[in-house]
Protein backbone atom coordinates (compact mmCIF):
# COMPACT_ATOMS: atom_id res chain seq x y z
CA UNK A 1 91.43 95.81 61.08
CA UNK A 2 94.38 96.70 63.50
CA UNK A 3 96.72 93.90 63.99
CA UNK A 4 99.64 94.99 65.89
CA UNK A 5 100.02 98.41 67.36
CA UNK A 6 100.08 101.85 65.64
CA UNK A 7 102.40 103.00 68.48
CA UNK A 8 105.02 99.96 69.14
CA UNK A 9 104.43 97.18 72.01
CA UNK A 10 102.23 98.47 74.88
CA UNK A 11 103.31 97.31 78.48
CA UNK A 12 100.11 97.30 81.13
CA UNK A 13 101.87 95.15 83.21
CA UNK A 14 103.63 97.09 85.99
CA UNK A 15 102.58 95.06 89.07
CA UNK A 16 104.94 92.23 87.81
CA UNK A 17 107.82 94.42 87.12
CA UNK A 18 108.63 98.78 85.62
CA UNK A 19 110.88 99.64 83.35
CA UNK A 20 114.09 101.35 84.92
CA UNK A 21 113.43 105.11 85.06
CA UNK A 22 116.62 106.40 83.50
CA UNK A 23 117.82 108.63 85.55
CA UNK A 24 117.74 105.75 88.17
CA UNK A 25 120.30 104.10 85.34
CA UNK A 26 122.31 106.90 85.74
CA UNK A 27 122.39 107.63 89.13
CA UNK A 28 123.69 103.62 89.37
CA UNK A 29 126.73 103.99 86.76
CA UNK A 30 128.93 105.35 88.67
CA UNK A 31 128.63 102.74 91.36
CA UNK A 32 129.73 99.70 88.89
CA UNK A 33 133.06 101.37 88.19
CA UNK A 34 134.09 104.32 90.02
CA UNK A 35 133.05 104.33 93.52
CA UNK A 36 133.06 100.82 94.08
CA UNK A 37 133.94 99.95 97.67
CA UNK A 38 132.66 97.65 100.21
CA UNK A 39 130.57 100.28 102.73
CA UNK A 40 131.63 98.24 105.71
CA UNK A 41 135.29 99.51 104.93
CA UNK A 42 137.12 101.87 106.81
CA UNK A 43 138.94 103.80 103.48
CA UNK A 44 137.97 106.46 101.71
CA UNK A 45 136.25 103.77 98.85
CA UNK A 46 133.95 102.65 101.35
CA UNK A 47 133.09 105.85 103.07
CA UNK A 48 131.81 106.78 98.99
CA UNK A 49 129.66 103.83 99.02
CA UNK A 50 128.52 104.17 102.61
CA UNK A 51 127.64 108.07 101.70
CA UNK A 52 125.40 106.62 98.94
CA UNK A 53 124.37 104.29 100.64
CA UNK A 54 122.75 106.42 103.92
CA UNK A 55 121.82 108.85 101.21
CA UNK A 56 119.40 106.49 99.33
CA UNK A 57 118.47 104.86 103.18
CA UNK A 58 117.04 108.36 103.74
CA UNK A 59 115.22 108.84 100.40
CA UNK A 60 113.55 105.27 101.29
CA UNK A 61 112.48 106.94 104.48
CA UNK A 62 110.93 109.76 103.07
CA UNK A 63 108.97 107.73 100.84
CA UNK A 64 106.79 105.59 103.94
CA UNK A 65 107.17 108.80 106.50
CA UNK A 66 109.57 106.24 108.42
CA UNK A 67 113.18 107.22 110.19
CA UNK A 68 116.31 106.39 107.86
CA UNK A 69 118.02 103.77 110.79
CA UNK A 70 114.23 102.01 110.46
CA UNK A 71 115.42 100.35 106.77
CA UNK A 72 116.99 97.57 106.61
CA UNK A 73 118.08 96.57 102.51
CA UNK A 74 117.09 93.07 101.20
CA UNK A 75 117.16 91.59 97.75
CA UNK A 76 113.46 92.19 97.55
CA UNK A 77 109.70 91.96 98.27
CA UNK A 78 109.84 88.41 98.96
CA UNK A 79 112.98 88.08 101.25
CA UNK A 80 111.55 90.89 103.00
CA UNK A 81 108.30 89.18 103.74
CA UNK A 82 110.38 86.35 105.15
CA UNK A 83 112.56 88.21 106.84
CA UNK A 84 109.46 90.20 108.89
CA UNK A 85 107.33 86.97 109.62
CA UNK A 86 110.22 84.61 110.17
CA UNK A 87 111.64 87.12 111.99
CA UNK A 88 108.91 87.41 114.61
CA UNK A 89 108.25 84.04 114.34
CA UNK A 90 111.22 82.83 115.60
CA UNK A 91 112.19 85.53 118.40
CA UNK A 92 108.73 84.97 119.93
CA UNK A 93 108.06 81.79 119.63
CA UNK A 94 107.99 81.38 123.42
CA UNK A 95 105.18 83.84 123.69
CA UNK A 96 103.15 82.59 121.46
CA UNK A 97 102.76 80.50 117.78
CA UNK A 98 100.03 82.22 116.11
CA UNK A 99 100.21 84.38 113.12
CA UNK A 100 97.11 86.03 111.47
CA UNK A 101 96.83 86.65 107.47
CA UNK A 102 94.52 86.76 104.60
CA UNK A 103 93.90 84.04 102.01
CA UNK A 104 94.58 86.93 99.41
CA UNK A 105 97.92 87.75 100.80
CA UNK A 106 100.79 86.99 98.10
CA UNK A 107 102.72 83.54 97.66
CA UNK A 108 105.51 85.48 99.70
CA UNK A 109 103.58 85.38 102.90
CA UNK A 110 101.21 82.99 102.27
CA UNK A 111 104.20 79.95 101.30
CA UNK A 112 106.18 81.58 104.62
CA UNK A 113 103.34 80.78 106.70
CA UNK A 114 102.80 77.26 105.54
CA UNK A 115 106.42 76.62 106.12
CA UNK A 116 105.63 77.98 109.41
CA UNK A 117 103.11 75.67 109.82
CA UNK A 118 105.21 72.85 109.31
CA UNK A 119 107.12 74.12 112.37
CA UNK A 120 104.03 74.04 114.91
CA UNK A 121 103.07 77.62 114.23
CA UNK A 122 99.48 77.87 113.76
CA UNK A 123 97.66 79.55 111.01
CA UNK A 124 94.49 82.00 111.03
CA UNK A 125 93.41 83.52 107.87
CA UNK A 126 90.70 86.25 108.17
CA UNK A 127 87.96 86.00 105.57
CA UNK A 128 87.61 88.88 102.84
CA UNK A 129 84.30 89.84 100.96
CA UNK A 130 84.02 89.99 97.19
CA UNK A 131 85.78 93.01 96.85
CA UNK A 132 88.44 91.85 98.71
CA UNK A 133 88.45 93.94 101.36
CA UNK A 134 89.35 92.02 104.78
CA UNK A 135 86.72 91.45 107.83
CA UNK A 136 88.12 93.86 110.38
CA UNK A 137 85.54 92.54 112.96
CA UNK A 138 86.68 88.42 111.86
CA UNK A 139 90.53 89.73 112.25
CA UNK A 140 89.56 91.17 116.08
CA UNK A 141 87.87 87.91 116.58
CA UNK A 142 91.03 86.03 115.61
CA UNK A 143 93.35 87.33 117.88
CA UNK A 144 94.03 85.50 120.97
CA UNK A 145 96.95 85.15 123.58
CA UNK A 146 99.18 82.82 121.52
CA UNK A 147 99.14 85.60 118.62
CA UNK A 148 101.98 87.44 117.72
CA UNK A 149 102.33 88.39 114.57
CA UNK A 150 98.89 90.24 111.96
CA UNK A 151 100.74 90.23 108.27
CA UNK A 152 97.97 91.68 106.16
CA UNK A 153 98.86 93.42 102.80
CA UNK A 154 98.66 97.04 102.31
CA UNK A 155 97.34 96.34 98.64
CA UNK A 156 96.42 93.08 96.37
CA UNK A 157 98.79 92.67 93.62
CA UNK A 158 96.21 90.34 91.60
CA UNK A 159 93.03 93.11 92.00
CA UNK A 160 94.26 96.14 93.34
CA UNK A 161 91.90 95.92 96.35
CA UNK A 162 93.88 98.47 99.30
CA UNK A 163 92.94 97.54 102.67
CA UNK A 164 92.27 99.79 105.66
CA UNK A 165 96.00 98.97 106.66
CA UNK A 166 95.65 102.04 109.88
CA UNK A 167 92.32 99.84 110.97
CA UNK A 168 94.49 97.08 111.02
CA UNK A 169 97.36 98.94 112.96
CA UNK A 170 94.96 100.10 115.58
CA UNK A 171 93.82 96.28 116.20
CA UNK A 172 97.31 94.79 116.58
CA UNK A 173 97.85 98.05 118.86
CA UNK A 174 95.51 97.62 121.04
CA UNK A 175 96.62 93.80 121.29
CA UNK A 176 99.97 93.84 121.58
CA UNK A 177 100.35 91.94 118.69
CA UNK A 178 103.57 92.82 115.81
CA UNK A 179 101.95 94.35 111.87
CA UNK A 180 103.94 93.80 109.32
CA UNK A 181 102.14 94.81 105.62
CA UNK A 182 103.30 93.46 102.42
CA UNK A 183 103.14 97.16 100.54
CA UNK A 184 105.52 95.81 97.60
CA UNK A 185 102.33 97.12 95.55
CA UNK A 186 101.39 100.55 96.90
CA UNK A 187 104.65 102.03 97.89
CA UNK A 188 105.87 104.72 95.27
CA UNK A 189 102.24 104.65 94.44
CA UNK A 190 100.16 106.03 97.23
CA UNK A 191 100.90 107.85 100.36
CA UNK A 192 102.16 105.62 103.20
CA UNK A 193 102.46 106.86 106.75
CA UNK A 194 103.84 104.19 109.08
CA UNK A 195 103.88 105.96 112.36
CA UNK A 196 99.87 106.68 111.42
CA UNK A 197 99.28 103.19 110.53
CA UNK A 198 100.91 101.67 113.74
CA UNK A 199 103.12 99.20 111.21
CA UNK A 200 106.17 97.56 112.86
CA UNK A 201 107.36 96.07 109.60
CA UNK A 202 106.54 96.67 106.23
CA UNK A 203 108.31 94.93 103.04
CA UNK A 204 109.41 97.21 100.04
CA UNK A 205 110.72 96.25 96.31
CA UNK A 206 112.38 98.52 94.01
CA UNK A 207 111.59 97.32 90.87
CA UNK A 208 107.42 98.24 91.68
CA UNK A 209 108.13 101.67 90.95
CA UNK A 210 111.18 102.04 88.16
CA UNK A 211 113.99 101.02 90.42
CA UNK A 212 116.35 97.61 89.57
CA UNK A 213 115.34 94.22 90.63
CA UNK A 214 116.90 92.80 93.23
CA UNK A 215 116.80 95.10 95.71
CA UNK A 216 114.20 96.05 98.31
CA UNK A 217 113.53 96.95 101.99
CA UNK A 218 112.05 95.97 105.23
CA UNK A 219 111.09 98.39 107.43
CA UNK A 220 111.44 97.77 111.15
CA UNK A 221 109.92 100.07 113.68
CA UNK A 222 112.95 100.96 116.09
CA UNK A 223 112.77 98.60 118.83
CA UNK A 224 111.58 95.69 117.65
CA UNK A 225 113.90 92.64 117.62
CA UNK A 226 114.11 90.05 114.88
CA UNK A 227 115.95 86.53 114.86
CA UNK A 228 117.49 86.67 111.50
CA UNK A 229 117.62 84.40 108.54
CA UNK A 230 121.32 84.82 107.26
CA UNK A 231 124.03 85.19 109.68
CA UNK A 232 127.44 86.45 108.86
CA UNK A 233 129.28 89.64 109.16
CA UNK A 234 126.28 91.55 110.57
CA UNK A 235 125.48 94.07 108.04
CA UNK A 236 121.98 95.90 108.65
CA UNK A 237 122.12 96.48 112.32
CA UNK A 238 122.40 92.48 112.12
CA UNK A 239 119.25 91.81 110.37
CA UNK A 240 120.42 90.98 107.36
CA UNK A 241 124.06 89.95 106.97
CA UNK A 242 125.75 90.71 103.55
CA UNK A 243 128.10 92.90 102.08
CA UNK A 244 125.39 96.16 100.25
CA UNK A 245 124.19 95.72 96.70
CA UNK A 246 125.10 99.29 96.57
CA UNK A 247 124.32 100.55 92.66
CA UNK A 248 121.37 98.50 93.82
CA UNK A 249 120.91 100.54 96.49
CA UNK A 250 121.40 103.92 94.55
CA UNK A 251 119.49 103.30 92.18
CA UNK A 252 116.61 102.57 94.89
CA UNK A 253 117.12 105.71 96.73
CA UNK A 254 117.09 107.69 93.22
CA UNK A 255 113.70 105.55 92.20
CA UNK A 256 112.28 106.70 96.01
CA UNK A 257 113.38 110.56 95.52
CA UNK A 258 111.60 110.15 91.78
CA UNK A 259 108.31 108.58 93.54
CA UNK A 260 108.17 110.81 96.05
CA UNK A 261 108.43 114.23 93.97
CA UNK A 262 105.71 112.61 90.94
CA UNK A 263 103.59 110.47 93.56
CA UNK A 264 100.42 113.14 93.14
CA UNK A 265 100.57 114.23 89.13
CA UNK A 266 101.45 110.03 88.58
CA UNK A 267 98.52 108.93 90.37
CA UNK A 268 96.22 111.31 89.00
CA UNK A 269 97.10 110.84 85.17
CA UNK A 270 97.63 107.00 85.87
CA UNK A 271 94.18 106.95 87.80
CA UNK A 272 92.59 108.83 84.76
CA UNK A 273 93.74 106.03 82.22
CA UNK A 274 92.62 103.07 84.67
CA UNK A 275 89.16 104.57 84.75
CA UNK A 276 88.95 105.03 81.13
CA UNK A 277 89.92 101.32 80.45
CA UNK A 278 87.20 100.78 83.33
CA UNK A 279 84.28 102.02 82.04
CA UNK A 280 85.02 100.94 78.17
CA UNK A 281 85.67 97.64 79.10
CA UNK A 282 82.44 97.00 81.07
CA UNK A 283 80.16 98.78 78.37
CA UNK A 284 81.56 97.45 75.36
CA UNK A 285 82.18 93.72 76.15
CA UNK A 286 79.14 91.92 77.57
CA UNK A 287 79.41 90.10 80.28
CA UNK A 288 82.72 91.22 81.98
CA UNK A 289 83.33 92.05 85.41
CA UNK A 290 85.82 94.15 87.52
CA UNK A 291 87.62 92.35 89.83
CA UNK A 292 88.68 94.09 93.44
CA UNK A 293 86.83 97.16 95.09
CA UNK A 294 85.47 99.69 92.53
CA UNK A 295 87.36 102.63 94.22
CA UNK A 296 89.03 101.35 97.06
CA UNK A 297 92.19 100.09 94.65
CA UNK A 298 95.57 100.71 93.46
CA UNK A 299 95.50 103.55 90.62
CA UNK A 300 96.92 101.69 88.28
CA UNK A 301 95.27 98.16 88.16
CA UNK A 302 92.70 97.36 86.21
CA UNK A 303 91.48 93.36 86.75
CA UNK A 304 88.83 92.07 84.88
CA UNK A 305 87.36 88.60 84.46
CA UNK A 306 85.28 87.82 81.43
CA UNK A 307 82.95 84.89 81.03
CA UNK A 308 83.33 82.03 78.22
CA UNK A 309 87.36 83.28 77.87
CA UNK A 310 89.76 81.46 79.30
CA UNK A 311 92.66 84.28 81.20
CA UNK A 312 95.70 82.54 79.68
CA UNK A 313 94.91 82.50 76.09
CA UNK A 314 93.73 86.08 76.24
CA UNK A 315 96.70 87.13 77.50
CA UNK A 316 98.69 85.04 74.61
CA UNK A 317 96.22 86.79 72.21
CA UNK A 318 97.01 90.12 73.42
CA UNK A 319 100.64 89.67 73.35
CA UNK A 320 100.25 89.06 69.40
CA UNK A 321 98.70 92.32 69.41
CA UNK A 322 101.37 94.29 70.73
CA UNK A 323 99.90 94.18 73.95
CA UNK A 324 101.25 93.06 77.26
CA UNK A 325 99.22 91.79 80.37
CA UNK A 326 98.48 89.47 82.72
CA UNK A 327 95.83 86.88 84.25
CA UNK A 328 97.46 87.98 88.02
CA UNK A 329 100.56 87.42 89.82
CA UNK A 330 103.42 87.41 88.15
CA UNK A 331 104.97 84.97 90.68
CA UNK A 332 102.25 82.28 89.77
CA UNK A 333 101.41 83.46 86.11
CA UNK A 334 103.01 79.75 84.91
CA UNK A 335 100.85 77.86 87.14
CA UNK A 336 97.56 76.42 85.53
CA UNK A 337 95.88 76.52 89.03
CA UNK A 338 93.03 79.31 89.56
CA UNK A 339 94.19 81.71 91.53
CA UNK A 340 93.83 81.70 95.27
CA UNK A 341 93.02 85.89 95.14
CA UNK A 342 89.96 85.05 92.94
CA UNK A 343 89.24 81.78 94.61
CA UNK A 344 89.08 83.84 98.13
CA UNK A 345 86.81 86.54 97.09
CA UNK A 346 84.08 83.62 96.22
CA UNK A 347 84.72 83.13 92.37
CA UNK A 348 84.34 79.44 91.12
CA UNK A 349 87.52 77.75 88.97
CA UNK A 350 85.70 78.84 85.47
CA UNK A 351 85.64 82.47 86.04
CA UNK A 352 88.97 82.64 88.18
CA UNK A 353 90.61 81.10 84.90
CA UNK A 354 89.03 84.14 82.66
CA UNK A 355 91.06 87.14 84.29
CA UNK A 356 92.57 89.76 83.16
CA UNK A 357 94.99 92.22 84.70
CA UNK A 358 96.10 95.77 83.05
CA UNK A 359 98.24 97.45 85.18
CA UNK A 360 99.61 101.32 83.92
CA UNK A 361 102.74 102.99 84.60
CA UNK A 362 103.90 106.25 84.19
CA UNK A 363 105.26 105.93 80.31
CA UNK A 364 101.62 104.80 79.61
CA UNK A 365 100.04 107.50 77.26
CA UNK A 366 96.61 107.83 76.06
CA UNK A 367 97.14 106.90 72.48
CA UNK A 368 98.27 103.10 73.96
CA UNK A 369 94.95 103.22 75.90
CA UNK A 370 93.06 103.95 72.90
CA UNK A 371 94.79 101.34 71.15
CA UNK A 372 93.86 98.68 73.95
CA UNK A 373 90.26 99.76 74.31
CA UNK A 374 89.69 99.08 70.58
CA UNK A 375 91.63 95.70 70.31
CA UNK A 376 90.24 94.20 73.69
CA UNK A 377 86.27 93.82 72.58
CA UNK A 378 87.74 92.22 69.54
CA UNK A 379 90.18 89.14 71.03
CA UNK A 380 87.51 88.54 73.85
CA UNK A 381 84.80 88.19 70.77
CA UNK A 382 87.55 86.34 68.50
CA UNK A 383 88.01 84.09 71.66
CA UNK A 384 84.47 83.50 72.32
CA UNK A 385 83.04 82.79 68.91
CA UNK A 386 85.82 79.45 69.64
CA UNK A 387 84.78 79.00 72.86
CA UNK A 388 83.28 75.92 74.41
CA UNK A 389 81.98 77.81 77.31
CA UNK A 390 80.77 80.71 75.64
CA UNK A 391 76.98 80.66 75.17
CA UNK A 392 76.35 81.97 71.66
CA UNK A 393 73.08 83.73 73.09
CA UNK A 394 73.09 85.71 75.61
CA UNK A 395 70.67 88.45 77.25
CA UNK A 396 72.26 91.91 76.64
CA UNK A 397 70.22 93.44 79.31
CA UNK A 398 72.36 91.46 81.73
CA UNK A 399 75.47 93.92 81.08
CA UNK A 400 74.48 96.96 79.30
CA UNK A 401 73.78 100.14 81.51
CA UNK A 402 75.90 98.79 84.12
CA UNK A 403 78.06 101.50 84.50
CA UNK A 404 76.49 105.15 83.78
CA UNK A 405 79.31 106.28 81.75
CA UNK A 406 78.74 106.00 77.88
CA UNK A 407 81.77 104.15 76.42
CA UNK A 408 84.28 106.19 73.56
C-alpha cells in the first residue's frame, strides 16, 4: 500500500496561495539591488522604478480589459476589499448607508461590513441557493434609496461557485448603485471584462496566480471617488498613500503578462484534471458530495464534503500522505467553526465540518492526480472505519450511478 507519494509532496491547494512562477523571481531581482529607487523621485533611480512600475500597471490592465490609470497597487486582496467598500462607504455616507453582499462573500468583505455596521451602516445580504449561486431577483429586491454600494464576489474561494458578476453589473447600473467584486479568485484564471460587467471596483492579489504575496490591486473605474484609508504622501492618485512595493510590483506585472498569454491552454489542462478528480471521487467513495455549482465554477477547485469524516482530520491525514489540501479558506482554516460558505448554501454543522477542498495549479501533472485519486478512497475509509458518525451500513444505491462517468 502507497504511503507517501511516488512523485514528491503534491500541492492542490492554490486558492490559499501559488508557488512563485520563476520567471516572476527573475523579473523581481533586479529590483532588490540594482534599480532600486523610490518611483515618486525625480532622478534617474526613480524614473527606473517608475518605468517598471507603469509597465507592470499596464500588464495588470490587460489582464481585467481595464485602462492602466484604473489600478491602484495595495498589499493585497484583503486591503483592497477594504479599500473599495470603506472607500464608498465613507465618501457617500450622506447619500445613503446601505451596502448589499452575500453571506458567502469572504472574511475580507464580510468582517468590513460588520465593522461597518458598527458605524450605523446597514447590512443586506442576498440569499444564495445550494449551489451557491446568488438570487439575482432577492439582490433587485434589496436595493433601495439608501443603497450605495453591491460587493458581490466574482468567484467563491471555499467552492468555486462563479457568479453572473455582468447580471450583477447591469442591476447596480440601472440603480445607480457602486459594484465592486472580490475576483482575488478568478483573475489570472478566467476572462474578466470590466467595462462588460459594469464593475466600478474590483480587488486583485498577486499571489492567486504565481505572483509574490503582498501585493495586489484595486481597480477603480475612472471617475469614481474614494475617501481613503491611509493618508500620507499621496501615492496612487491619492488612494492609497505609500511609497511602491516595486519588485512587488514587477513581479505582479510579470505574473499578469504570464496569465494572460497561458489563461486558455491553463484552464483547459487545469479544467481536465478537476473533472477527473470529480468524477473519481463521487464514484469511488460512497456517500460524498460536490460542493458549489457542477459547471458554473472556478477550473481549478474541486470541494467536496463527505459524510461520517470530519474536514480537519482528513486534511491532517492527507498531509501525511504527501498530499496538501484544505477544508476551505485559508484565512479561517484555524478556526474550528463550520464555515459560513457551507453554512449559507443550507448545509447543517456535521457536514460543513467534513469538507474538502483540492484546488490545481498549473505545475499540477497527471501522475499527482493519479496519485490523489488512489490515496483519497483510502483515508476517507481509514477515517470512517474510526468514526463515530460513520454508519457502518449503508445503502450503496444511495451513491453509485450518480455520475454517468465510470471511475479509472
Amino acid at each position: 500500500m502507497m504511503s507517501k507519494s511516488t512523485v514528491g509532496r503534491i500541492y492542490m491547494d492554490h486558492a490559499a496561495t501559488t508557488p512563485v512562477d520563476p520567471e516572476v523571481v527573475q523579473a523581481m531581482l533586479p529590483y532588490f539591488t540594482r534599480y532600486f529607487g523610490n518611483a515618486s523621485s525625480l532622478h534617474s533611480f526613480g524614473g527606473e522604478a517608475y518605468d517598471a512600475m507603469e509597465n507592470a500597471r499596464a500588464n495588470i490592465a490587460k489582464l481585467i480589459r481595464a485602462e492602466k490609470e484604473e489600478i491602484v497597487f495595495t498589499a493585497g486582496g484583503t486591503e483592497s476589499d477594504n479599500i473599495a467598500i470603506k472607500g464608498i462607504a465613507f465618501k457617500n455616507r450622506s447619500r445613503g448607508k446601505h451596502i448589499i453582499t452575500s453571506p458567502i462573500e469572504h472574511p475580507a468583505v464580510m468582517e468590513t461590513c460588520a465593522y461597518l455596521e458598527t458605524l450605523g451602516f446597514r447590512i443586506s445580504y442576498a440569499p444564495v441557493d445550494s449551489y451557491g449561486v446568488v438570487d439575482l431577483s432577492e439582490l433587485e429586491k434589496a436595493v433601495t434609496e439608501e443603497t450605495i454600494l453591491i460587493s458581490i464576489q466574482h468567484a467563491n474561494n471555499e467552492i468555486g461557485t462563479i457568479q453572473n458578476i455582468e447580471a450583477v453589473g447591469e442591476i447596480a447600473n440601472k440603480k445607480d448603485v457602486y459594484f465592486h467584486t472580490d475576483a482575488v479568485q478568478s483573475t489570472g484564471k478566467i476572462p474578466i471584462d470590466v467595462g462588460k460587467a459594469n464593475v466600478d471596483l474590483l480587488s486583485i492579489a498577486s499571489h492567486k496566480f504565481h505572483g509574490p504575496k503582498g501585493v495586489g490591486a484595486l481597480y477603480v473605474r475612472e471617475g469614481v471617488a474614494l475617501d481613503p484609508l491611509v493618508h500620507g504622501g499621496g501615492q496612487e492618485k491619492g488612494h492609497r498613500s505609500s511609497t511602491e512595493n516595486i519588485p512587488g510590483i514587477v513581479g505582479f506585472g510579470k505574473a499578469a503578462e504570464i496569465a494572460y498569454a497561458r489563461m486558455t491552454p491553463d484552464r483547459e489542462r487545469v479544467s481536465a484534471m478537476r473533472d477527473r478528480i470529480i468524477r473519481n471521487v463521487l464514484n469511488q467513495i460512497p456517500l460524498s458530495y460536490l460542493n458549489g455549482h457542477p459547471t458554473q465554477r472556478l477550473p481549478n477547485n474541486a470541494s467536496f464534503r463527505f459524510e461520517g469524516v470530519e474536514g480537519e482530520s482528513l486534511v491532517l491525514s492527507l498531509d501525511g500522505k504527501g498530499v496538501a489540501a484544505s477544508t476551505g479558506s485559508a484565512c479561517s482554516s484555524k478556526k474550528l467553526r463550520p464555515s459560513h460558505v457551507l453554512m449559507a448554501i443550507g448545509l447543517n454543522e456535521v457536514q460543513a465540518h467534513g469538507s474538502l477542498r483540492l484546488t490545481l495549479g498549473r505545475e499540477n501533472t497527471e501522475e499527482e492526480v493519479s496519485y490523489v485519486i488512489k490515496v483519497l478512497p483510502e483515508v476517507v475509509a481509514k477515517m470512517r472505519a474510526i468514526s463515530p458518525l460513520w454508519q457502518k451500513r449503508i445503502d450503496v444505491g444511495k451513491w453509485r450511478g450518480k455520475v454517468s462517468v465510470q471511475p479509472e
